[in-house]
N, C-alpha and C. Protein backbone atom coordinates (compact mmCIF):
# COMPACT_ATOMS: atom_id res chain seq x y z
N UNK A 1 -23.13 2.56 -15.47
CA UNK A 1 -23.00 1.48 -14.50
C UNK A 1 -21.52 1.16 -14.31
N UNK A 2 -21.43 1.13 -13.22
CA UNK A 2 -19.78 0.49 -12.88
C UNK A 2 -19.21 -0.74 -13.38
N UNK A 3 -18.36 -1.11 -13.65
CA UNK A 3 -18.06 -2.63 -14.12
C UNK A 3 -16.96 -2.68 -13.63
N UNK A 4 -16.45 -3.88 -13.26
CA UNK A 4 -14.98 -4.12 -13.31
C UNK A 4 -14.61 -5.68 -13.97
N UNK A 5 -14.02 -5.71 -14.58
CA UNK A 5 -13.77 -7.15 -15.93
C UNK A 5 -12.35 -6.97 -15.84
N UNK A 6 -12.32 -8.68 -14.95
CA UNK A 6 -10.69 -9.17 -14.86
C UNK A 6 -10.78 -10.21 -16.35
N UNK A 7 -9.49 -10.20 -16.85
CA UNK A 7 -9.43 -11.77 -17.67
C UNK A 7 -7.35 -11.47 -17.41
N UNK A 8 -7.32 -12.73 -18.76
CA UNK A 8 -6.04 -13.25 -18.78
C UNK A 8 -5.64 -14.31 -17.26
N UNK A 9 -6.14 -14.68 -17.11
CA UNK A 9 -5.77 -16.04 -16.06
C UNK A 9 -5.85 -16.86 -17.05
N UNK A 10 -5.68 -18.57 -16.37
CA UNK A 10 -5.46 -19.44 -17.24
C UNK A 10 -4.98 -20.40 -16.47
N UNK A 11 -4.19 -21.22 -17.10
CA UNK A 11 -3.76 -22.68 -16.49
C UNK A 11 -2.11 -22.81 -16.55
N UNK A 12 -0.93 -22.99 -15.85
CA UNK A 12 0.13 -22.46 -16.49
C UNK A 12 1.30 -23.76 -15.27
N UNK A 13 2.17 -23.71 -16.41
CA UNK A 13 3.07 -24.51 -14.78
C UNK A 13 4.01 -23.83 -13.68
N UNK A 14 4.18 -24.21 -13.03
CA UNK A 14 5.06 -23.77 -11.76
C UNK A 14 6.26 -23.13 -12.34
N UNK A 15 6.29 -22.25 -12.07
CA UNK A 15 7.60 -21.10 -12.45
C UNK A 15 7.50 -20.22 -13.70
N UNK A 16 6.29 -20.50 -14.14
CA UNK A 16 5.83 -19.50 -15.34
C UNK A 16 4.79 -18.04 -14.99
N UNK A 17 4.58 -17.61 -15.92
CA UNK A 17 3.79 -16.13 -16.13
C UNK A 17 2.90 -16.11 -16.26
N UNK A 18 1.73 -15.08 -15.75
CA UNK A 18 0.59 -14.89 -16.19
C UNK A 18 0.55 -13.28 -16.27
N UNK A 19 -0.26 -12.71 -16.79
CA UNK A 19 -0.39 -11.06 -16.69
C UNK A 19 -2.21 -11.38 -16.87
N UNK A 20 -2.55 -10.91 -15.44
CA UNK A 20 -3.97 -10.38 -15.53
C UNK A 20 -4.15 -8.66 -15.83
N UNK A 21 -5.66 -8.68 -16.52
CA UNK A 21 -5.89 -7.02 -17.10
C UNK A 21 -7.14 -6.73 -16.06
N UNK A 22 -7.04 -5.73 -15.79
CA UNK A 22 -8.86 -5.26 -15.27
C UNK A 22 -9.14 -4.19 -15.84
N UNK A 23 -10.57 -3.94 -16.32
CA UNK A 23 -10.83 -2.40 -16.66
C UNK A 23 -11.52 -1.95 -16.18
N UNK A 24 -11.62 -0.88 -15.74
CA UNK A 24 -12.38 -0.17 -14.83
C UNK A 24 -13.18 0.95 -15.43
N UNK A 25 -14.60 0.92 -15.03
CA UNK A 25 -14.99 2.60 -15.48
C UNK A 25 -14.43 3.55 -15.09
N UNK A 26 -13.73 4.42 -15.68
CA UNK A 26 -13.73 5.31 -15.83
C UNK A 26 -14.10 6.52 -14.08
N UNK A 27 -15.14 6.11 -14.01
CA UNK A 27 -15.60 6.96 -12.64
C UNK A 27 -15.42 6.66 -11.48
N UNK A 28 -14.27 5.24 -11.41
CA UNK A 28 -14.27 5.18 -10.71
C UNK A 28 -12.62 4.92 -10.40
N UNK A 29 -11.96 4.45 -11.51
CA UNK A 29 -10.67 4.54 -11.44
C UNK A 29 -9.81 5.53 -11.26
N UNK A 30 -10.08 6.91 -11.68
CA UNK A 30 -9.43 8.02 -11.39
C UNK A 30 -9.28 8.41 -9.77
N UNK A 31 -9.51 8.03 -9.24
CA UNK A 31 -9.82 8.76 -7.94
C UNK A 31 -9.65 7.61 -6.78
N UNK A 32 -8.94 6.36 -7.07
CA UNK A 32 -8.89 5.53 -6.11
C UNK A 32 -7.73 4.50 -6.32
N UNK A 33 -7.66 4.21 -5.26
CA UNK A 33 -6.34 3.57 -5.27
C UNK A 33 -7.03 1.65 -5.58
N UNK A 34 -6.29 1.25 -6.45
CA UNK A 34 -6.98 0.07 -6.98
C UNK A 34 -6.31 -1.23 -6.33
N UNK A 35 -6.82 -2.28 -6.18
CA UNK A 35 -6.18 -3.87 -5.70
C UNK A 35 -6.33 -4.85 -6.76
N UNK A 36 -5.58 -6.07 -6.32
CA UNK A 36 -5.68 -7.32 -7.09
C UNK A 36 -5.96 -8.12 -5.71
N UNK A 37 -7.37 -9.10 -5.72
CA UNK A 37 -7.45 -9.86 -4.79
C UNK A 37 -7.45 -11.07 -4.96
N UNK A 38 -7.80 -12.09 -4.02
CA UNK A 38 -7.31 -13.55 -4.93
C UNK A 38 -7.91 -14.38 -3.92
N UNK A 39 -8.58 -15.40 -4.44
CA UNK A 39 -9.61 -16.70 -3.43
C UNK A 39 -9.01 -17.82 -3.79
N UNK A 40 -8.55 -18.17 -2.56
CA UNK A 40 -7.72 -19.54 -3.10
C UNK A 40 -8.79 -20.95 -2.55
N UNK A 41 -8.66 -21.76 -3.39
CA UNK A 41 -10.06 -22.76 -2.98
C UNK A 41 -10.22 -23.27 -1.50
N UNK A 42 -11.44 -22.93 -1.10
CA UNK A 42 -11.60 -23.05 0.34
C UNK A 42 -10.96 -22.11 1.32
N UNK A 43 -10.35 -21.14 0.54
CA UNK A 43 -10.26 -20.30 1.42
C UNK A 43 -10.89 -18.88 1.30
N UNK A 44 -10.79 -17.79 2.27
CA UNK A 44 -10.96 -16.25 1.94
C UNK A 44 -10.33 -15.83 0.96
N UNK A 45 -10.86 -14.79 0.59
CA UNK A 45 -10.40 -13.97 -0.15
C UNK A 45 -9.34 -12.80 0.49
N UNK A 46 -8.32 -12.24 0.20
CA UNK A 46 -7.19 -11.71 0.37
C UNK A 46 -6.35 -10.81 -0.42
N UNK A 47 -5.77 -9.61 -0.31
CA UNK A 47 -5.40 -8.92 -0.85
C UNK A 47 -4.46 -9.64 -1.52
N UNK A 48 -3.49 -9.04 -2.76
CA UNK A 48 -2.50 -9.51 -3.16
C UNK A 48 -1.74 -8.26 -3.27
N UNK A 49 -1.69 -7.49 -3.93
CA UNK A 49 -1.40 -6.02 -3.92
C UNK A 49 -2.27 -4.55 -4.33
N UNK A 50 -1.46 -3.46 -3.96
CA UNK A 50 -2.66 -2.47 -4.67
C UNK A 50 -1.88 -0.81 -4.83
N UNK A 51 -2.40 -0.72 -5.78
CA UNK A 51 -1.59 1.16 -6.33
C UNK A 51 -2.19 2.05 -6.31
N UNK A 52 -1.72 2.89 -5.75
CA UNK A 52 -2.48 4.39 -5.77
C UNK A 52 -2.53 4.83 -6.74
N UNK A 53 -3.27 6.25 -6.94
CA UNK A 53 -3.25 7.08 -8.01
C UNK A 53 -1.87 7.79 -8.16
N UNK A 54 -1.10 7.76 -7.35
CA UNK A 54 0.55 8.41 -7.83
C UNK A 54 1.35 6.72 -7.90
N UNK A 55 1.17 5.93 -7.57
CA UNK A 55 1.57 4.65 -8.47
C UNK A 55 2.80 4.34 -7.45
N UNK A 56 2.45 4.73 -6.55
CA UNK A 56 2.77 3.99 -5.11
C UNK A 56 2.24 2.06 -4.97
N UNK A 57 3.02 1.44 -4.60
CA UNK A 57 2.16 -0.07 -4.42
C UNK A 57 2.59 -0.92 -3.29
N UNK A 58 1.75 -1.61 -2.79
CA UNK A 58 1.90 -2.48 -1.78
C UNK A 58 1.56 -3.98 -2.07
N UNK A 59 2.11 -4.87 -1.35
CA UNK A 59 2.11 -6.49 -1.84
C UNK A 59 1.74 -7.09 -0.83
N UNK A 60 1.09 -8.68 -0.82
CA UNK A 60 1.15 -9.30 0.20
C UNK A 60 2.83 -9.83 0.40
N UNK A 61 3.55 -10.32 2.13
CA UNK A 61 4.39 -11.05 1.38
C UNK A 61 4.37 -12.25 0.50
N UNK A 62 3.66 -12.89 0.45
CA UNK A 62 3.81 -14.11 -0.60
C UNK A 62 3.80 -13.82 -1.89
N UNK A 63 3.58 -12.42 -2.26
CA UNK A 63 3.96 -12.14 -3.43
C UNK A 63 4.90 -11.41 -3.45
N UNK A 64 5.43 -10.85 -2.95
CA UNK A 64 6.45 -9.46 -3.17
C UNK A 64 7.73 -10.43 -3.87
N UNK A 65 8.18 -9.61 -4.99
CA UNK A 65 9.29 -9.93 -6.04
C UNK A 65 8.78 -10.78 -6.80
N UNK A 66 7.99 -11.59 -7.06
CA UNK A 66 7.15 -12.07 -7.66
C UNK A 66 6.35 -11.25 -8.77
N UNK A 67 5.60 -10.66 -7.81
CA UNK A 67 3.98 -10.22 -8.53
C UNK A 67 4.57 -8.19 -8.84
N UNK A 68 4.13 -7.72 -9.95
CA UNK A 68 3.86 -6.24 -9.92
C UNK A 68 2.38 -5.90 -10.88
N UNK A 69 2.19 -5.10 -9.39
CA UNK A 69 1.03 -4.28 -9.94
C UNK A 69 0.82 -3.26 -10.68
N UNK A 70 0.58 -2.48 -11.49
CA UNK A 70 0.49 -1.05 -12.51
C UNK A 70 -0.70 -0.96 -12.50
N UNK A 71 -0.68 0.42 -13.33
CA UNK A 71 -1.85 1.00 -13.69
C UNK A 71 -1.78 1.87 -14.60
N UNK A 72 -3.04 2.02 -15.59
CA UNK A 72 -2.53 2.49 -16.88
C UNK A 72 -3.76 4.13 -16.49
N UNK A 73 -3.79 5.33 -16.36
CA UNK A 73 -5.07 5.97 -16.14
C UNK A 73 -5.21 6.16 -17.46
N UNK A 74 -4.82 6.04 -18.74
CA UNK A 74 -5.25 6.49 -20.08
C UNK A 74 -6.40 5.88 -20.31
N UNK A 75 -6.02 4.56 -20.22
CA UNK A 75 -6.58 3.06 -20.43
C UNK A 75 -7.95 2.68 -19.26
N UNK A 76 -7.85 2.90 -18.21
CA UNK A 76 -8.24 2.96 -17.04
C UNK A 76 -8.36 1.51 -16.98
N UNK A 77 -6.99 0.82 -16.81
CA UNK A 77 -6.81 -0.71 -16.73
C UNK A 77 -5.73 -0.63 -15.46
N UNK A 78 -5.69 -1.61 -14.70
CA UNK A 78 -4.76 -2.14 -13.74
C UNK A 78 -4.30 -3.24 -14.00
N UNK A 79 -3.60 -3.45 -14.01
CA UNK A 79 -2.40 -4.84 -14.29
C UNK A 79 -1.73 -5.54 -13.04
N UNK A 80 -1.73 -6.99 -13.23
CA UNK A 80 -0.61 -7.94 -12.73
C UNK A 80 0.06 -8.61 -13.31
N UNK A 81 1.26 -8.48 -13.33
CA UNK A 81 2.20 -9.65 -13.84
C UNK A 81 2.30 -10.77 -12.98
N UNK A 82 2.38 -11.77 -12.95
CA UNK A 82 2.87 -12.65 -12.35
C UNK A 82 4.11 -13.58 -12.91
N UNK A 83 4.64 -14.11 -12.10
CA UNK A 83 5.83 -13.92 -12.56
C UNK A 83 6.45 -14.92 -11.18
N UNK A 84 7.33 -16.33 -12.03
CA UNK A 84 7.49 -17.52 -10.90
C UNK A 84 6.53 -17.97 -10.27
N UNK A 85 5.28 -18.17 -10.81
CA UNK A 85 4.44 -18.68 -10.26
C UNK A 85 4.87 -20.26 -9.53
N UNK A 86 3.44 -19.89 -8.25
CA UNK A 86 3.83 -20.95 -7.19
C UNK A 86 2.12 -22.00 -7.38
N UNK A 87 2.12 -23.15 -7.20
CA UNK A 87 1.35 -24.13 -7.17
C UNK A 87 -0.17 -23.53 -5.99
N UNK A 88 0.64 -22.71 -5.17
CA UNK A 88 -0.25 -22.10 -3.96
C UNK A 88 -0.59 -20.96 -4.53
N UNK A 89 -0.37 -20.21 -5.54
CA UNK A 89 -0.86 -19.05 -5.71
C UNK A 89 -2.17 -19.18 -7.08
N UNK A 90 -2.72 -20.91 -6.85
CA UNK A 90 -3.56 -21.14 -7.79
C UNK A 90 -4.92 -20.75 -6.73
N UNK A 91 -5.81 -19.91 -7.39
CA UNK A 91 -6.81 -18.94 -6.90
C UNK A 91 -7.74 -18.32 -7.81
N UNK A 92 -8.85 -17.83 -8.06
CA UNK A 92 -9.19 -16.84 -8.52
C UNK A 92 -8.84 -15.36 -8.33
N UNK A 93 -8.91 -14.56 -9.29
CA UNK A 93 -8.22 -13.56 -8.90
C UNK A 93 -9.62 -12.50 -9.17
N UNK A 94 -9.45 -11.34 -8.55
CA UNK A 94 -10.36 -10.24 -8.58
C UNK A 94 -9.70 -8.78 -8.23
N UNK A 95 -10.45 -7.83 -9.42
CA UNK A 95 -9.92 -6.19 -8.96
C UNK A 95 -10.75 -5.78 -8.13
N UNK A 96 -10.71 -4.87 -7.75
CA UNK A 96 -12.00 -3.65 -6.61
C UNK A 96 -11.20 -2.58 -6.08
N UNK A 97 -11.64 -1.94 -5.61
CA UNK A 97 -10.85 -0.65 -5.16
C UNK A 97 -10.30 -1.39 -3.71
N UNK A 98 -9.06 -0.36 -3.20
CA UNK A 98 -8.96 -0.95 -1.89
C UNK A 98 -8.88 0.23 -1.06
N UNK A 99 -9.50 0.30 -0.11
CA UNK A 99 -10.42 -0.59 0.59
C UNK A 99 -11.46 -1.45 -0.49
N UNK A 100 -11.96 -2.60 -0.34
CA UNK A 100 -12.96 -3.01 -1.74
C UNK A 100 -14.23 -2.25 -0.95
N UNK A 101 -15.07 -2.34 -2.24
CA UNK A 101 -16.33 -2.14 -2.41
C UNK A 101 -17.29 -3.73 -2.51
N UNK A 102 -18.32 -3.74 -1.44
CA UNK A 102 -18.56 -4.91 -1.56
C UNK A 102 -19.27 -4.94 -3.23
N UNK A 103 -20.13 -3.99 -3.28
CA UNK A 103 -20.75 -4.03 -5.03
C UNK A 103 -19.93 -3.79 -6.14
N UNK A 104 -18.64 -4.04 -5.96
CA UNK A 104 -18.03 -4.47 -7.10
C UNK A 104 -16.88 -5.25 -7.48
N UNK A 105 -17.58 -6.16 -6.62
CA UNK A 105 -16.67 -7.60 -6.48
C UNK A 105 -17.27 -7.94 -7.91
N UNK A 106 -16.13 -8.67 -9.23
CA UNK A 106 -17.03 -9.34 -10.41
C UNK A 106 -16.43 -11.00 -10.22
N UNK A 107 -16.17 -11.33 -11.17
CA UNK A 107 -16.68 -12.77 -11.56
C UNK A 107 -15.20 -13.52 -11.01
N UNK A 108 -14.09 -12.21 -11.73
CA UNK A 108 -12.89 -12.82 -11.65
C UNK A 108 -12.33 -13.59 -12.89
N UNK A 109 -11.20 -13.90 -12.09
CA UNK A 109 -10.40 -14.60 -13.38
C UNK A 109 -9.95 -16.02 -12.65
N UNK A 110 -9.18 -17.15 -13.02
CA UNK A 110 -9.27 -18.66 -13.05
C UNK A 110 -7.33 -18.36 -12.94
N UNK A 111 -6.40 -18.69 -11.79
CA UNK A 111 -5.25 -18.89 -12.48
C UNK A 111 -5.16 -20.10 -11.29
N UNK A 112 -4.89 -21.07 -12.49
CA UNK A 112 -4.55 -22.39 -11.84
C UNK A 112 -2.90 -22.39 -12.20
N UNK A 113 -1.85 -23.18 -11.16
CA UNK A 113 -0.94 -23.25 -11.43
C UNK A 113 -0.03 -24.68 -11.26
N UNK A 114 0.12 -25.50 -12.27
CA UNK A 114 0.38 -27.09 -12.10
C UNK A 114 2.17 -27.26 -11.23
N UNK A 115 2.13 -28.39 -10.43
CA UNK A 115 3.23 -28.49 -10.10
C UNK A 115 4.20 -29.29 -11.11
């Protein structure tokens, strides 16, 4: 079965760090270029960035210099740092392939960010 399991969010203040993890099966991480997405309350959901399998990456601007994305294929984990966090970039966060897959949207992760 496929899974995808974000954690490491949290609660943090304005101008600090977070590093979210995702892990991915295996069957499905090799072969696709992966995202970090993010629901900010009351709103859509929205890309934030995303890396290919040669580790190429793209950002929204509201994150770029901010946020970096990786990817580990040993591990078959994708990573965000975050980094200067902004009061607006408090959201849930979510992995999926990008383009996403609607069946494997998961639960997500919680990053609230205090002013």
């Amino acid at each position: 079965q496929v899974q995808l399991v974000e954690s490491g969010g949290g609660l943090v203040q304005a101008g600090g760090s977070l590093r979210l993890s995702c892990a991915a099966s295996r069957r499905i991480f090799g072969i696709n270029t992966m995202g970090w997405y993010r629901q900010p309350p009351g709103k859509q959901r929205e890309l934030v960035a995303s890396v290919t399998t040669g580790d190429s990456t793209n950002y929204a601007v509201a994150v770029k210099g901010r946020f970096t994305i990786s990817r580990d294929n040993a591990k078959n984990t994708v990573d965000l740092q975050m980094n200067g966090l902004k009061p607006e970039d408090t959201a849930v966060y979510f992995c999926n392939l990008f383009p996403p897959f609607q069946g494997f949207w998961g639960q997500g992760t919680q990053v609230t960010v205090s002013s």
